[in-house]
N, C-alpha and C. Protein backbone atom coordinates (compact mmCIF):
# COMPACT_ATOMS: atom_id res chain seq x y z
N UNK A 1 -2.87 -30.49 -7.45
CA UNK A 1 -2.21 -29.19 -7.40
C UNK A 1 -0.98 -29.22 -8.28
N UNK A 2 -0.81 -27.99 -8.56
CA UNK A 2 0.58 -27.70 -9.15
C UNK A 2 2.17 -28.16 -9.03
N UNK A 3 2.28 -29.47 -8.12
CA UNK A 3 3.21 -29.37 -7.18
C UNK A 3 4.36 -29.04 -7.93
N UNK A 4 4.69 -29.99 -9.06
CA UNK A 4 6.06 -30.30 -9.98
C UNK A 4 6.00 -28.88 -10.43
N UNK A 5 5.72 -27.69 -10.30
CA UNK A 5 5.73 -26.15 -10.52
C UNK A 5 6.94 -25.59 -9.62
N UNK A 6 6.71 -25.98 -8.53
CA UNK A 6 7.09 -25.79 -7.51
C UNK A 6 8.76 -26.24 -7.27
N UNK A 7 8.49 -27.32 -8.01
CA UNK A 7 9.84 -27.97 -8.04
C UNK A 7 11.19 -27.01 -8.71
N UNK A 8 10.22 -26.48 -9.89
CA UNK A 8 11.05 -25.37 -11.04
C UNK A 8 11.72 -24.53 -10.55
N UNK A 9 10.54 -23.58 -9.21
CA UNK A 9 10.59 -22.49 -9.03
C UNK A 9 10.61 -22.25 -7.53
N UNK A 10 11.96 -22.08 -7.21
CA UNK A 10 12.08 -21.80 -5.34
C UNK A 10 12.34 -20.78 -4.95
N UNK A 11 11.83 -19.89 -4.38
CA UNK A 11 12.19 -18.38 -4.15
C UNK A 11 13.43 -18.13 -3.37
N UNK A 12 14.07 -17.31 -3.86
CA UNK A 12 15.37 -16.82 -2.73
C UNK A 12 15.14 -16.12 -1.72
N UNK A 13 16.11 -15.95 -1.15
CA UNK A 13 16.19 -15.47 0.45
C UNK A 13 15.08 -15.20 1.07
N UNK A 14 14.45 -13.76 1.12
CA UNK A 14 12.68 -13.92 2.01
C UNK A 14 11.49 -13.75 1.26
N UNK A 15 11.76 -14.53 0.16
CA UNK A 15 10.85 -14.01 -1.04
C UNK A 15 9.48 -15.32 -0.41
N UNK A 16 7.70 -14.83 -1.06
CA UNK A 16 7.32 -16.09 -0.65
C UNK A 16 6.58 -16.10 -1.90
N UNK A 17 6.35 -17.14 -2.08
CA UNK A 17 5.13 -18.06 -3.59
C UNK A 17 3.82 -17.63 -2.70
N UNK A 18 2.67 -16.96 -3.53
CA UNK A 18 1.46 -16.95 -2.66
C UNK A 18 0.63 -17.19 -3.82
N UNK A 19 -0.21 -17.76 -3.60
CA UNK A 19 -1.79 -18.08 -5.19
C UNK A 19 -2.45 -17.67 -3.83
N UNK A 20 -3.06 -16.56 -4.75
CA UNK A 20 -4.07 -16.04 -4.16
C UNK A 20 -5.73 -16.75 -4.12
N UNK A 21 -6.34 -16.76 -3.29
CA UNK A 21 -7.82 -16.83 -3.36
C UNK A 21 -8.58 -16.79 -4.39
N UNK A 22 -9.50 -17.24 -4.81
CA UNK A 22 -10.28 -16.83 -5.99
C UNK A 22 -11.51 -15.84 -5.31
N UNK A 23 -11.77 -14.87 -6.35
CA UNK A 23 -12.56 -13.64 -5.48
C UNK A 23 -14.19 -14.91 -5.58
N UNK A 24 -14.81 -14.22 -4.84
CA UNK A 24 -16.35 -14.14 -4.64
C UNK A 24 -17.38 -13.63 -5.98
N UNK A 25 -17.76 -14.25 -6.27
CA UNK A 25 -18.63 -14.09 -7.33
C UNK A 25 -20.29 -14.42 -7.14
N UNK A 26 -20.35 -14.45 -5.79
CA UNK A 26 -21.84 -14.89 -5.44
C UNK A 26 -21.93 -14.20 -4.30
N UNK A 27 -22.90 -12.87 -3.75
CA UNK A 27 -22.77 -12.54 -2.92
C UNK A 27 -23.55 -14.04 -1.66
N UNK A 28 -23.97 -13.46 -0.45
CA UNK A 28 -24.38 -14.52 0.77
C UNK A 28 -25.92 -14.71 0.39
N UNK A 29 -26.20 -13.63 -0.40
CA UNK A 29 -27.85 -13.46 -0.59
C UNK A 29 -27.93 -14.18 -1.74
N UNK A 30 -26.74 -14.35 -2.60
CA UNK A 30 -27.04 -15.18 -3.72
C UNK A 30 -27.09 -14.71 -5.21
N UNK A 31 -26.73 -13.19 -5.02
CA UNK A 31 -26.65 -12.58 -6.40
C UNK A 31 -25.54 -12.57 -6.71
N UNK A 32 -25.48 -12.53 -7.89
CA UNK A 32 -24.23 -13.22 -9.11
C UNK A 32 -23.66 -11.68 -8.91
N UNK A 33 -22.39 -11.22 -9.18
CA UNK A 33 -21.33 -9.98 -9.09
C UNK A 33 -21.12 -10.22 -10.80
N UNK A 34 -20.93 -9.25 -10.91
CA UNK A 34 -20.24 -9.10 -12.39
C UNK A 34 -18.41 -8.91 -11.98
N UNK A 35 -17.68 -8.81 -12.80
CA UNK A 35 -16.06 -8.92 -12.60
C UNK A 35 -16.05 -7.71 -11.96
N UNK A 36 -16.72 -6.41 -12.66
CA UNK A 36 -15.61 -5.07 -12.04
C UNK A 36 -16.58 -4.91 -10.69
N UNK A 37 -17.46 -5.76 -10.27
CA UNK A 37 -17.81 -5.21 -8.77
C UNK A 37 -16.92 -6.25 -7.63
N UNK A 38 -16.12 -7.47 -8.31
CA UNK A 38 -15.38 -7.83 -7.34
C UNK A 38 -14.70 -7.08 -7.20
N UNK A 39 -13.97 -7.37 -5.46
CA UNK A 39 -13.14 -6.33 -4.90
C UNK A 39 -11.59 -7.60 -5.02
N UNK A 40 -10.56 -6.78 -4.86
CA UNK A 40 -9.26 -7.11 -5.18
C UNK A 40 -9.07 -8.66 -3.51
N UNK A 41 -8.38 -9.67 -4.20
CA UNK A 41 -8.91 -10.45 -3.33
C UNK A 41 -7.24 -10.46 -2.34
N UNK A 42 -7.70 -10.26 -0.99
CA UNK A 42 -6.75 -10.05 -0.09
C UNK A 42 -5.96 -11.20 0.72
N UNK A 43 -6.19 -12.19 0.52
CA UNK A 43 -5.28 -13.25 1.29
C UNK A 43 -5.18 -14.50 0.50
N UNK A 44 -4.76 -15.37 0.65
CA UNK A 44 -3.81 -16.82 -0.12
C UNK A 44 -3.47 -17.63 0.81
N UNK A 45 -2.90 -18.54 -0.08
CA UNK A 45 -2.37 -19.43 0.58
C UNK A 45 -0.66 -19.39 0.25
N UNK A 46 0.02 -20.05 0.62
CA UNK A 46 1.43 -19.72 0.90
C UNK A 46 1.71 -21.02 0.19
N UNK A 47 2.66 -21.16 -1.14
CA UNK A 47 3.09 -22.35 -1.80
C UNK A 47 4.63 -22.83 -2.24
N UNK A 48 4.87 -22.20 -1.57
CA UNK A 48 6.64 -21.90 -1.47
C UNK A 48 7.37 -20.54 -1.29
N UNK A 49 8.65 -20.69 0.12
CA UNK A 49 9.19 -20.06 0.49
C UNK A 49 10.52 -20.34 0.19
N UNK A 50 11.23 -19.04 0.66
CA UNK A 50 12.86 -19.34 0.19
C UNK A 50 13.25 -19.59 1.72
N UNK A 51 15.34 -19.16 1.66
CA UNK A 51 15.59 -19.82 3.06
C UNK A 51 15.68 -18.75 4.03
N UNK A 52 15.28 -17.55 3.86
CA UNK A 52 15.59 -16.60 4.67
C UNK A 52 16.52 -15.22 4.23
N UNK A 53 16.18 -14.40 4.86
CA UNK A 53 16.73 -12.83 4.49
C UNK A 53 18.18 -12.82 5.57
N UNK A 54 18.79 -11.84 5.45
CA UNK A 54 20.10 -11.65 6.31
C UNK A 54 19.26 -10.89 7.28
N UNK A 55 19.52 -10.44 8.24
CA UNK A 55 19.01 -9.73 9.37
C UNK A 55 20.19 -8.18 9.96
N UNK A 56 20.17 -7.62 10.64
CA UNK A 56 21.02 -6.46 10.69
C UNK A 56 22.34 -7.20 11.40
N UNK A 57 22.37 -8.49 11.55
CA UNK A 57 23.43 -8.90 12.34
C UNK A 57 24.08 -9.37 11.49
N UNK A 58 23.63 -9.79 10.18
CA UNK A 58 24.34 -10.57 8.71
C UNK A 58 23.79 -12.16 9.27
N UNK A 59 22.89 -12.34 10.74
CA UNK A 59 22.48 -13.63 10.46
C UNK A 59 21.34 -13.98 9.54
N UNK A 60 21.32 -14.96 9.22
CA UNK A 60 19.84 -15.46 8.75
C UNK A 60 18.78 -15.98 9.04
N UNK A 61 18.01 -15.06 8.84
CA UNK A 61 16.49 -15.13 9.40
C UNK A 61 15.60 -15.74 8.71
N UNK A 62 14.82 -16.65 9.72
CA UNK A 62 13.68 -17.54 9.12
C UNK A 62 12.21 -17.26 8.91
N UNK A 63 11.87 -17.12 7.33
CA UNK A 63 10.97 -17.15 7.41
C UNK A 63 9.80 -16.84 8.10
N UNK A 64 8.70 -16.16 8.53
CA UNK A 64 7.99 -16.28 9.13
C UNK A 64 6.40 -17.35 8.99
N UNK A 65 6.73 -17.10 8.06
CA UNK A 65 5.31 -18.39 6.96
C UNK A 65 5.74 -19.70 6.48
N UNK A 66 5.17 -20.30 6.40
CA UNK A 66 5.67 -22.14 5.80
C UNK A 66 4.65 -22.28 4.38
N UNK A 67 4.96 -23.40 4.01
CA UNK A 67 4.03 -23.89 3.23
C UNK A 67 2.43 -24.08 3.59
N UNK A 68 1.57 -23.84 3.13
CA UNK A 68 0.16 -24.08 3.24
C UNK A 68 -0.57 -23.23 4.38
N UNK A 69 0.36 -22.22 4.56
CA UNK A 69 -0.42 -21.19 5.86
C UNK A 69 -1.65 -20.47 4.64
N UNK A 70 -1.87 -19.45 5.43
CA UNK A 70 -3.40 -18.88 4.59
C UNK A 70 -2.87 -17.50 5.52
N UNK A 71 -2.39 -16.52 4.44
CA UNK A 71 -2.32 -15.57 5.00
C UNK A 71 -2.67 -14.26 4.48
N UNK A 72 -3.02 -12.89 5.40
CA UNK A 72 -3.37 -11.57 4.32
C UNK A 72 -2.32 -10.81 3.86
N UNK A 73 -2.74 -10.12 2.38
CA UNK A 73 -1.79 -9.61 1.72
C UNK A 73 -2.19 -8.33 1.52
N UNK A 74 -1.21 -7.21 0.84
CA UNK A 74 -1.61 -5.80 0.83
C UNK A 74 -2.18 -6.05 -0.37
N UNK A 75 -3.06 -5.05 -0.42
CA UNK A 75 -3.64 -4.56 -2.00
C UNK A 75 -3.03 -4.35 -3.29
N UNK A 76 -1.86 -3.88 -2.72
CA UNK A 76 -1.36 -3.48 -4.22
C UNK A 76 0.42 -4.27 -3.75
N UNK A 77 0.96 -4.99 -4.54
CA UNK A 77 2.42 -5.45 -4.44
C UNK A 77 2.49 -6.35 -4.85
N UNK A 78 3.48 -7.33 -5.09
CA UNK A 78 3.89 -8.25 -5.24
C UNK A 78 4.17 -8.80 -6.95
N UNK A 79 4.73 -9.67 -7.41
CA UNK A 79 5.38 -9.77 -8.68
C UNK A 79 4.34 -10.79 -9.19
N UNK A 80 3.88 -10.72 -10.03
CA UNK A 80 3.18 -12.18 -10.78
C UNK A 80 4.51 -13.28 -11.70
N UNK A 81 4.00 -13.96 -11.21
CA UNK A 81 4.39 -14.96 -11.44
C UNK A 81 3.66 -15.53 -12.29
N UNK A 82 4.12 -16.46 -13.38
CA UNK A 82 3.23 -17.91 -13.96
C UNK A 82 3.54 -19.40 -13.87
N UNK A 83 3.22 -20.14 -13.73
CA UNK A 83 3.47 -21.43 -13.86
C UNK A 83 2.28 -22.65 -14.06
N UNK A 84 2.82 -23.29 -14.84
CA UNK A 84 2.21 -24.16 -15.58
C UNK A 84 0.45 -23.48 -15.49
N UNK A 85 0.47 -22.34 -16.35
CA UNK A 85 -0.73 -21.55 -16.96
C UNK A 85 -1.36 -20.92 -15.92
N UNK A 86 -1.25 -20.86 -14.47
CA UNK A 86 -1.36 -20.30 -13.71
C UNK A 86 -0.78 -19.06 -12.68
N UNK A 87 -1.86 -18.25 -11.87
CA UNK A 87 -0.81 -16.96 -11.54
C UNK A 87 -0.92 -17.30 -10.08
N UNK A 88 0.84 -16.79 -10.20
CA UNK A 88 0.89 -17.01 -8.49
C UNK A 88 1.61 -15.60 -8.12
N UNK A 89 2.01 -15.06 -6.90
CA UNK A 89 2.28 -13.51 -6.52
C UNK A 89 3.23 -13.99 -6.08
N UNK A 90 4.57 -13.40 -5.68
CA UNK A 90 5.79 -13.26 -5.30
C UNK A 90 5.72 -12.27 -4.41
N UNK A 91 5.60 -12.26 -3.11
CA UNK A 91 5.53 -11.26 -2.09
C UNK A 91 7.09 -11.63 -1.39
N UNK A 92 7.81 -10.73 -0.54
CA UNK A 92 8.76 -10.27 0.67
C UNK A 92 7.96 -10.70 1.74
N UNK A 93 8.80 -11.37 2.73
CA UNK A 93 8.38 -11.77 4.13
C UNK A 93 7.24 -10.50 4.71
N UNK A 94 8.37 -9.54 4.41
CA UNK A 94 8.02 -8.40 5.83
C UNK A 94 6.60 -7.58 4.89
N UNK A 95 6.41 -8.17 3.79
CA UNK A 95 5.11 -7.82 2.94
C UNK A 95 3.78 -8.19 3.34
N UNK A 96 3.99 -9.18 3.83
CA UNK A 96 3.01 -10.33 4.29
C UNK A 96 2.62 -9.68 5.27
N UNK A 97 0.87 -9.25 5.64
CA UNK A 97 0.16 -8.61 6.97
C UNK A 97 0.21 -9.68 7.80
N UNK A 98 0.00 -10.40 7.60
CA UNK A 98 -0.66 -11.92 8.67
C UNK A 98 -0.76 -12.61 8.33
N UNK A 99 -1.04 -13.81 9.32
CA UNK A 99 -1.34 -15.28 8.58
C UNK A 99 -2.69 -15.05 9.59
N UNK A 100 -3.64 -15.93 8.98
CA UNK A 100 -4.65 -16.80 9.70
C UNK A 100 -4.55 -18.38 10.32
N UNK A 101 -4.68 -17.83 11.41
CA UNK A 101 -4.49 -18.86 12.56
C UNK A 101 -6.05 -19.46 13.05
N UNK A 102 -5.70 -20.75 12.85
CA UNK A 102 -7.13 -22.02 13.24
C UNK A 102 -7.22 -22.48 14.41
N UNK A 103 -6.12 -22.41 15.26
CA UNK A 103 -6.35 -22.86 16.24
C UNK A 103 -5.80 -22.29 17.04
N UNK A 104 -5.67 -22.35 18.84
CA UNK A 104 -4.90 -21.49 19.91
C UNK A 104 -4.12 -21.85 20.42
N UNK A 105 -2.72 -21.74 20.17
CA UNK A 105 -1.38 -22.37 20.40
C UNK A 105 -1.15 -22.14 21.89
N UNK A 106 -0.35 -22.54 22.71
CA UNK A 106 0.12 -22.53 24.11
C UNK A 106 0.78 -21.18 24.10
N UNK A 107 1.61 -20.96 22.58
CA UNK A 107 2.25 -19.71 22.79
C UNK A 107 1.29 -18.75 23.11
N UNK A 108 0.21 -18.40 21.98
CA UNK A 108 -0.97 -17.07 22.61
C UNK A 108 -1.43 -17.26 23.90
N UNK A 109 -1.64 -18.50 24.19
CA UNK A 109 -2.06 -18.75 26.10
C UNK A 109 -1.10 -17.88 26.52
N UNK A 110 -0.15 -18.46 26.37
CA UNK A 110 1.12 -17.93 27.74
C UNK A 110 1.09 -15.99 27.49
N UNK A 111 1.19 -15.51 26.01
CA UNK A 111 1.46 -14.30 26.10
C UNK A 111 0.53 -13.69 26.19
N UNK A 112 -1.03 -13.71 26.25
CA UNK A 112 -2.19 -13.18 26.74
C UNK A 112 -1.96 -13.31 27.88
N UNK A 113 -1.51 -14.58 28.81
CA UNK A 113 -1.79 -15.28 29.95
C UNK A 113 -0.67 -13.97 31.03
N UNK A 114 0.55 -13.05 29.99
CA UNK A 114 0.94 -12.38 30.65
C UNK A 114 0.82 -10.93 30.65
N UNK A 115 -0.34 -10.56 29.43
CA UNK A 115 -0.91 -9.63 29.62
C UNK A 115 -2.03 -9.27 30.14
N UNK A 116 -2.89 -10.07 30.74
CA UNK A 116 -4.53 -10.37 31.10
C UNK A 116 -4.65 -11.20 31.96
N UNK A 117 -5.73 -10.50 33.21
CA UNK A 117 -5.78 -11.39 34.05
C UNK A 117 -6.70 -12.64 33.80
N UNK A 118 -7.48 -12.10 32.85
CA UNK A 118 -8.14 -13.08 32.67
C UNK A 118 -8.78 -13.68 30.82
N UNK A 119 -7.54 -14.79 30.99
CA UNK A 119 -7.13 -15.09 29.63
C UNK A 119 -8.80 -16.01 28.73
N UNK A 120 -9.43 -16.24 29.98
CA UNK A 120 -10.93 -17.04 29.06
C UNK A 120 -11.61 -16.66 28.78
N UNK A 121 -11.71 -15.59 29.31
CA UNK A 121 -12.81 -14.30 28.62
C UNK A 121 -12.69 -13.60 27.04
N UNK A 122 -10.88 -13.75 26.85
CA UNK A 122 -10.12 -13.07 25.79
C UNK A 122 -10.40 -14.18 25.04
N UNK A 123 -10.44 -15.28 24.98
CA UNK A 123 -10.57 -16.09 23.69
C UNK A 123 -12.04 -16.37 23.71
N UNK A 124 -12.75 -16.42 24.91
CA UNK A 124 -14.47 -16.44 24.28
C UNK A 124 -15.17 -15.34 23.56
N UNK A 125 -14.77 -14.78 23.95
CA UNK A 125 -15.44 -13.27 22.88
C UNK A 125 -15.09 -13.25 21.42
């Protein structure tokens, strides 16, 4: 990977580094896409963050994403970037839709666990 890129280039306050996905070029059935039938590719991975935005209190607020999360992005935003011959997007914290989450933290237990009576049903489905 790119790392020594990274080194160059550190984003300020809630700015984040995202390289996006590479689109799909093979549908599941196996037919080849030409460029203009890919669709705009919506999530990344996260490759550097800055240290945080001020908040309405003038404190500073952390981040919500880290390095190497995998998260979705809007369609249209963010700054291109280049480095070492490659494009990476410059998105705002509060830009960022989501991250994708792999596994089920104690935190979602507990806060399902206090909206639902019945929290095993909510993660088997």
């Amino acid at each position: 990977m790119a790392g020594q890129a990274f080194r160059k280039f550190v984003p300020l306050l809630d700015r984040v580094l995202v390289e996006r996905s590479a689109a799909e070029t093979v549908t599941k059935g196996g037919i080849m896409l030409p460029e203009k039938s890919q669709g705009k590719v919506l999530h990344g991975t996260v490759v550097a963050v800055g240290s945080g935005g001020k908040g309405k209190s003038g404190e500073i607020e952390p981040i919500s994403v880290k390095v190497g999360d995998k998260v979705l992005l809007p369609e249209y935003g963010g700054t291109k970037v280049v480095l070492d011959d490659k494009d990476y997007f410059l998105f705002r914290d509060s830009d960022i839709l989501g991250k994708y989450v792999t596994e089920i933290t104690v935190e979602m237990v507990s806060h399902e666990a206090a909206h639902s009576t019945d929290v095993l049903n909510y993660f088997i489905m």
